[in-house]
Protein backbone atom coordinates (compact mmCIF):
# COMPACT_ATOMS: atom_id res chain seq x y z
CA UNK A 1 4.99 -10.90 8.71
CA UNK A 2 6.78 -8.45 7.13
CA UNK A 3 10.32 -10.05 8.10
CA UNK A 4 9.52 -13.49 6.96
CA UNK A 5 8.35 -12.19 3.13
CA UNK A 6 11.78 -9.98 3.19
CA UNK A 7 13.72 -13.07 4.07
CA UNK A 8 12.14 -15.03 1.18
CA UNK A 9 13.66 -12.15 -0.66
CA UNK A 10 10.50 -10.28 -1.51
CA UNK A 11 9.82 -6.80 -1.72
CA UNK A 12 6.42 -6.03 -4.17
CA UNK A 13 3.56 -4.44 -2.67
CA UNK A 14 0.79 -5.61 -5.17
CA UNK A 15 -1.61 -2.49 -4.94
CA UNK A 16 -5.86 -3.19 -5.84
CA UNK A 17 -6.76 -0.26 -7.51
CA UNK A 18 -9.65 -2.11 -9.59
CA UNK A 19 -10.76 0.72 -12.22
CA UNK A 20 -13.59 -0.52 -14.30
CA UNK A 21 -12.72 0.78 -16.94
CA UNK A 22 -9.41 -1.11 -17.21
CA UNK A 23 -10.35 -3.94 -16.64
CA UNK A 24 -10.48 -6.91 -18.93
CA UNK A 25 -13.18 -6.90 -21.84
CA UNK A 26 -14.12 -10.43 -20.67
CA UNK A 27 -15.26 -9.20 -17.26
CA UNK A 28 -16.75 -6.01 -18.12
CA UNK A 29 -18.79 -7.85 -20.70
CA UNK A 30 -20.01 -10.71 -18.75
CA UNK A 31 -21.33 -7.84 -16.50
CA UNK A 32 -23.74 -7.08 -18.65
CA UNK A 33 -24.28 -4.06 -21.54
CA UNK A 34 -25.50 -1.01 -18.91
CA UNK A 35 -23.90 -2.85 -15.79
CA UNK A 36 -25.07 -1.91 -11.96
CA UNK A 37 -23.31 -1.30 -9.33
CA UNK A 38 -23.97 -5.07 -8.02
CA UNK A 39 -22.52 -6.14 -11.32
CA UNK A 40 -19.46 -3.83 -11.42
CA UNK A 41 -18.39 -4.65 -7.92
CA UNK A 42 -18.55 -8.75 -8.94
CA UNK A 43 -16.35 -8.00 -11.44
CA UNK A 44 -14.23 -6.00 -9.41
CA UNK A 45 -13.96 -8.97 -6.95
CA UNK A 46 -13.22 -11.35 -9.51
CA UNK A 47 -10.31 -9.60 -10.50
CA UNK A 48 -8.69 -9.14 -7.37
CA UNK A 49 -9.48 -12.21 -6.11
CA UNK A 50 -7.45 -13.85 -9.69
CA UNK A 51 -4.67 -11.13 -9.08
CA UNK A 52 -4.28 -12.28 -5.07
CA UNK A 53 -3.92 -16.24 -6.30
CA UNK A 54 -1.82 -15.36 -9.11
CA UNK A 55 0.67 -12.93 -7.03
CA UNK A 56 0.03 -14.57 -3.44
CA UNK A 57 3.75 -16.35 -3.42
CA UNK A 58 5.15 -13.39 -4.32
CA UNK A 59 3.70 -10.65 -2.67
CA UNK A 60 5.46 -8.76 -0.02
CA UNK A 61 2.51 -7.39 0.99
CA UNK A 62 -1.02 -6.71 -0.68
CA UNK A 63 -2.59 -3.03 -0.80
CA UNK A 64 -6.53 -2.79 -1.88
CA UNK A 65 -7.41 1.00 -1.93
CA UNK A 66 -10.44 2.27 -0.81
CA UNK A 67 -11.39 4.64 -3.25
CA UNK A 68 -11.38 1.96 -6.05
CA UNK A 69 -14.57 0.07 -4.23
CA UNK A 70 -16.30 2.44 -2.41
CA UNK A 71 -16.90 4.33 -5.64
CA UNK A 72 -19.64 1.15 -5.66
CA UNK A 73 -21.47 2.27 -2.99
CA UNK A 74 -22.60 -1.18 -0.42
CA UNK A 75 -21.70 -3.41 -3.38
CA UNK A 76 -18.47 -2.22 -3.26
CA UNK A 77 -17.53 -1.82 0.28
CA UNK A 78 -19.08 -5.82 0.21
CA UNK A 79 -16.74 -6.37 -2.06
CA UNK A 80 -13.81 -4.92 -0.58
CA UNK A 81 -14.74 -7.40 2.44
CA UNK A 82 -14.73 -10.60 0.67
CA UNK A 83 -11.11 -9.29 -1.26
CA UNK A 84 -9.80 -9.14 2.56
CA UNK A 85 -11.73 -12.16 3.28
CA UNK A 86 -9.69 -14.15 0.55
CA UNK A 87 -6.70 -12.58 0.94
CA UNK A 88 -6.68 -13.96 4.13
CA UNK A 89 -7.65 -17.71 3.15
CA UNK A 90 -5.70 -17.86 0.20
CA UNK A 91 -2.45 -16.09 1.54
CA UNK A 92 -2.82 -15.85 5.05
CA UNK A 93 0.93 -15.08 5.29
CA UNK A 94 1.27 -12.12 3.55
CA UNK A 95 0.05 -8.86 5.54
CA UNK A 96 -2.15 -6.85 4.19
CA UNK A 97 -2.20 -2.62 4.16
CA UNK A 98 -5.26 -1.34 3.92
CA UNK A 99 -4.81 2.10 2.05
CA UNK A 100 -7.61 4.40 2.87
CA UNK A 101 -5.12 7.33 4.01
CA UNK A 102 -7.43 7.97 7.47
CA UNK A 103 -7.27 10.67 10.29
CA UNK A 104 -9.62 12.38 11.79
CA UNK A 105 -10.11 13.42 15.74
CA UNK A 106 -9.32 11.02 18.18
CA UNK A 107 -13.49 9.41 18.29
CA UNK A 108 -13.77 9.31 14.55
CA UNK A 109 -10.55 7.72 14.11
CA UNK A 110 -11.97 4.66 16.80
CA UNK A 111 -14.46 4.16 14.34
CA UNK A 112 -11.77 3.71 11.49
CA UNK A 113 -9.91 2.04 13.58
CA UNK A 114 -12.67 -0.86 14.35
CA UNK A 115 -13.54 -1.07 10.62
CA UNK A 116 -10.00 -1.67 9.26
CA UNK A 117 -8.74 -3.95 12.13
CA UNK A 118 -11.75 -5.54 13.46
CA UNK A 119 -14.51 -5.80 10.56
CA UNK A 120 -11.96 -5.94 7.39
CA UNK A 121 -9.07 -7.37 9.45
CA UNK A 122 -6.37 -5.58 7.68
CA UNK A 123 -3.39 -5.58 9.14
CA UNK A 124 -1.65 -2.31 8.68
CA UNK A 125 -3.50 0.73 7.24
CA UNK A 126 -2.23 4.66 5.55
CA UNK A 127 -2.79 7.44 7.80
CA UNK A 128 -2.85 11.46 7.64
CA UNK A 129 -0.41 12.84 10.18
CA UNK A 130 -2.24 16.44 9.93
CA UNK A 131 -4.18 16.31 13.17
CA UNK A 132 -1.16 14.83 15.64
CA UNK A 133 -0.56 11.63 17.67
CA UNK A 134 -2.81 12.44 20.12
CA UNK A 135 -5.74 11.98 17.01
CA UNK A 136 -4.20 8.90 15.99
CA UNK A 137 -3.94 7.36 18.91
CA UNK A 138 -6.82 4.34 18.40
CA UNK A 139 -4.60 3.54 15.70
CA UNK A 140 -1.05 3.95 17.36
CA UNK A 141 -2.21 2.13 20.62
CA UNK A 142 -3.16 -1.01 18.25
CA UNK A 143 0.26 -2.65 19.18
CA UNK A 144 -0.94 -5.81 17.04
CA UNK A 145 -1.62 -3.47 13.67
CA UNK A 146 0.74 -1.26 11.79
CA UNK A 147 0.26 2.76 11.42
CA UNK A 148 1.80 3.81 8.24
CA UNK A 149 1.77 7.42 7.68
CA UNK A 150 2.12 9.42 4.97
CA UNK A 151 5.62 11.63 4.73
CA UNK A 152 6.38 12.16 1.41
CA UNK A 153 4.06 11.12 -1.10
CA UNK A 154 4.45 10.46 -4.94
CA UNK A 155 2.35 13.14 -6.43
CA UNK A 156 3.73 15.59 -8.32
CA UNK A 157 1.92 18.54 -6.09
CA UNK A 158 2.97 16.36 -2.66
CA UNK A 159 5.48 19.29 -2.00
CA UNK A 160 3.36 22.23 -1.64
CA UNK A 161 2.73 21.50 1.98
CA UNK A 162 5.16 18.84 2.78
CA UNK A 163 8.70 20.85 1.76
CA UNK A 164 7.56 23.42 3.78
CA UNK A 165 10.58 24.71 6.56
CA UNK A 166 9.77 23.91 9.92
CA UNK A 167 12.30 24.44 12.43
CA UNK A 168 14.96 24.26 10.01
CA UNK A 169 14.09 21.04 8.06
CA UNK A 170 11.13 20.04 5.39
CA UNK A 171 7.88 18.95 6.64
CA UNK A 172 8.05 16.02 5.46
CA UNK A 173 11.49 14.84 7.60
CA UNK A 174 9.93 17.05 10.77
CA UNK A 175 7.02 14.00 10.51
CA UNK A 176 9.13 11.39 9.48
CA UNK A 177 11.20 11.92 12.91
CA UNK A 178 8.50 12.40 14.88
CA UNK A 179 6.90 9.19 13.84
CA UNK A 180 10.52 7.65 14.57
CA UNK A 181 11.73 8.93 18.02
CA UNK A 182 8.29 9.85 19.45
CA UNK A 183 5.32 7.87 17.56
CA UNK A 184 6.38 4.21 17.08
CA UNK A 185 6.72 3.21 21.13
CA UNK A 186 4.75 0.00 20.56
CA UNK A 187 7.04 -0.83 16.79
CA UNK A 188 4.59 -0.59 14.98
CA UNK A 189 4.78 2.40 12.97
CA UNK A 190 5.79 2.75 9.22
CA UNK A 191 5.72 5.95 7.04
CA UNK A 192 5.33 6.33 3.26
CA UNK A 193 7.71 7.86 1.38
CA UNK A 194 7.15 7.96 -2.86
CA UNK A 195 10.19 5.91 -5.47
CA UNK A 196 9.46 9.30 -7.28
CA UNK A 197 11.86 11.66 -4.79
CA UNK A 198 14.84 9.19 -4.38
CA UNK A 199 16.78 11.77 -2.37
CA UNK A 200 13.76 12.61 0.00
CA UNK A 201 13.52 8.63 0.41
CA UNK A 202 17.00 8.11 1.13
CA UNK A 203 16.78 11.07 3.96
CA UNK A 204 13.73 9.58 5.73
CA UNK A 205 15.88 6.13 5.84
CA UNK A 206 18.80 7.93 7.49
CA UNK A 207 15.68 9.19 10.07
CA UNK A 208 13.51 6.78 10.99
CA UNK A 209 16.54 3.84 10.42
CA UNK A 210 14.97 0.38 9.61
CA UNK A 211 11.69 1.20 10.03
CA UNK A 212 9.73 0.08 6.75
CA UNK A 213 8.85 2.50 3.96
CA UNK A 214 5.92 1.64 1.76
CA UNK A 215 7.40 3.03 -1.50
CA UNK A 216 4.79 3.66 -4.10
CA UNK A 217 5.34 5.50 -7.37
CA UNK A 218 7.64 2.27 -9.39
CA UNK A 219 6.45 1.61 -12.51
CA UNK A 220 3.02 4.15 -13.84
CA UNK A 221 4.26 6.42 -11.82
CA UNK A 222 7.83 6.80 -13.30
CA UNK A 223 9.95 5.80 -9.80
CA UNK A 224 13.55 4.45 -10.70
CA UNK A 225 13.74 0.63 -9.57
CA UNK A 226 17.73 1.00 -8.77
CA UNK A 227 17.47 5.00 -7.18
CA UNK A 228 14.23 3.17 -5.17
CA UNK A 229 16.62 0.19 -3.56
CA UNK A 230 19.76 2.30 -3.38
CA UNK A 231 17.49 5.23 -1.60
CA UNK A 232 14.74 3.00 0.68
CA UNK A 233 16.36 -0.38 1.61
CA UNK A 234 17.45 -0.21 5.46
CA UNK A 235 20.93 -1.48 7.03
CA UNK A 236 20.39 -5.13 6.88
CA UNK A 237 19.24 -4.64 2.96
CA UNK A 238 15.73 -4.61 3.52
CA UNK A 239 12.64 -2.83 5.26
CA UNK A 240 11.38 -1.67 1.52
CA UNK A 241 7.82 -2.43 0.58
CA UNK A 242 7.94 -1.20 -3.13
CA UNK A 243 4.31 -1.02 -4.19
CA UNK A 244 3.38 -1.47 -8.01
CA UNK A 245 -0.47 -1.37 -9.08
CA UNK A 246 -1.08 -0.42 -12.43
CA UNK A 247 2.06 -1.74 -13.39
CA UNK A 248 1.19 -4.77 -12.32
CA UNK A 249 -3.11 -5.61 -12.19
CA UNK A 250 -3.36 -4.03 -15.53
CA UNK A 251 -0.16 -5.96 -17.27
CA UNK A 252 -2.45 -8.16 -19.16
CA UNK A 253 -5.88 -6.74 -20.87
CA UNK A 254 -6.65 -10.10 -22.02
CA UNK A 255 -8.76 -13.71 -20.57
CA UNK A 256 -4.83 -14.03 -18.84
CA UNK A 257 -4.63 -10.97 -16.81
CA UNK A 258 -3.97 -12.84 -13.85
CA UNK A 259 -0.81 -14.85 -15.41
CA UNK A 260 0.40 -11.37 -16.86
CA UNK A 261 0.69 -9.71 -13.06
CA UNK A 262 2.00 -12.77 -11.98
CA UNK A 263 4.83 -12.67 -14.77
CA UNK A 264 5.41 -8.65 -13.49
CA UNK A 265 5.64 -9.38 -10.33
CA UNK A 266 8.32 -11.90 -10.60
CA UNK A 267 10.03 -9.33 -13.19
CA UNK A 268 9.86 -6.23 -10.30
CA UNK A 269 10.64 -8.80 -7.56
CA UNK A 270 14.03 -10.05 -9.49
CA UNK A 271 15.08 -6.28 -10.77
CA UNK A 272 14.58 -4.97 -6.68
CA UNK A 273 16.51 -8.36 -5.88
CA UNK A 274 19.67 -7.70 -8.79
CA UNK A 275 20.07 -3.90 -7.17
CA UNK A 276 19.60 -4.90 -3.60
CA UNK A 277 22.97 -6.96 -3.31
């Protein structure tokens, strides 16, 4: 899936992170004056579901995160389900990552593993790498579904643990190359690696090769578009999925929200596409 969006010459993760309090008036209002949960998580589904038709042509890839509907309690995890459900209908072609950065022991993690894949029917999904393969391996055996685990993330505080030395090396390149030479057996492994640390991003590419990166941190978060391409695309000039969410979902505050993410989309998409020649 991945290999037919990058040969259409996309490269934009567009990330759900639904915040209700960013969202446009017009929704919040017609949610009523002291809205429930019920009413926030409609809302919520109403945006993403205009975002996903807006974007769906141009998506490399769609990320809802977790956090952003389960703050909702049931409406919100309901929600989250009928997102997936329409991604699915309305762009069946783009994959979907399900970012709820997972990992646990071995038992929990078939649980996860059941409700990403099976019940949501994502089709890749963020995991820890604390606890080993040997805990992630419902989600490495799933030869149909992509792993994607976290290496170096975008947060400011990401290096505290993760530039640690180990044998020589940062953390964060001791899991990217185990991921590469002893984790991704079935190909179907990706890691995550933030547009904020260009140089970190460009020495995970020279370990794990042309695996894909899921590069968050563009736009909000300050990530250079040009250090991102030069850094994270792979030999043949791709294996980049450059995720934007505020940058994008929250373009527009007005009744046209949707048509303003689709117009910064298409702006992200050509400014990867006029560094990546």
């Amino acid at each position: 899936m991945l290999d037919a969006r990058w040969d259409a010459g996309l490269f934009v993760s567009v990330g759900l992170d639904p915040d209700w309090d960013r969202l446009p008036a017009s929704l919040r209002a017609a949610a009523g004056a002291e809205p429930s949960d019920d009413a926030k998580a409609g809302a919520v589904l109403r945006f993403c579901t205009a975002i996903v038709d807006a974007t769906a042509d141009l998506a490399c890839a769609f990320k809802p995160n977790a956090a952003f509907f389960e703050r909702f309690g049931a409406p919100g995890v309901a929600a989250l389900g009928a997102v997936m459900r329409h991604i699915r209908a309305a762009a069946p072609d783009v994959p979907v990552i399900y970012d709820a950065k997972r990992g646990d022991i071995g038992s929990t993690n078939a649980g996860y593993v059941e409700d990403a894949f099976d019940r949501l029917g994502a089709d890749a999904i963020t995991v820890h790498p604390y606890l080993g393969a040997e805990s992630l391996r419902p989600f490495l055996d799933r030869a149909d579904r992509g792993t994607i685990v976290l290496v170096r993330t975008s947060n400011p505080g990401g290096g505290e643990f993760q530039d640690l030395a180990v044998g020589g090396e940062p953390l964060y390149r001791a899991v990217a190359r185990r991921v590469a030479d002893h984790w991704n057996g079935n190909r179907n492994c990706a890691v995550v690696v933030g547009a904020t640390y260009p140089a970190e991003l460009a020495a995970v590419r020279a370990i794990v090769g042309d695996m894909p990166i899921l590069i968050p941190g563009v736009g909000a978060q300050g990530g250079d578009v040009r250090l991102t391409v030069e850094a994270g695309r792979d030999a043949r000039g791709r294996g980049m999925v450059v995720n934007a969410s505020r940058g994008i979902i929250y373009a527009g505050a007005g009744a046209d929200f949707a048509d303003a993410a689709r117009a910064e989309t298409l702006r992200l998409t050509g400014e990867i596409q006029s560094f990546n020649r």
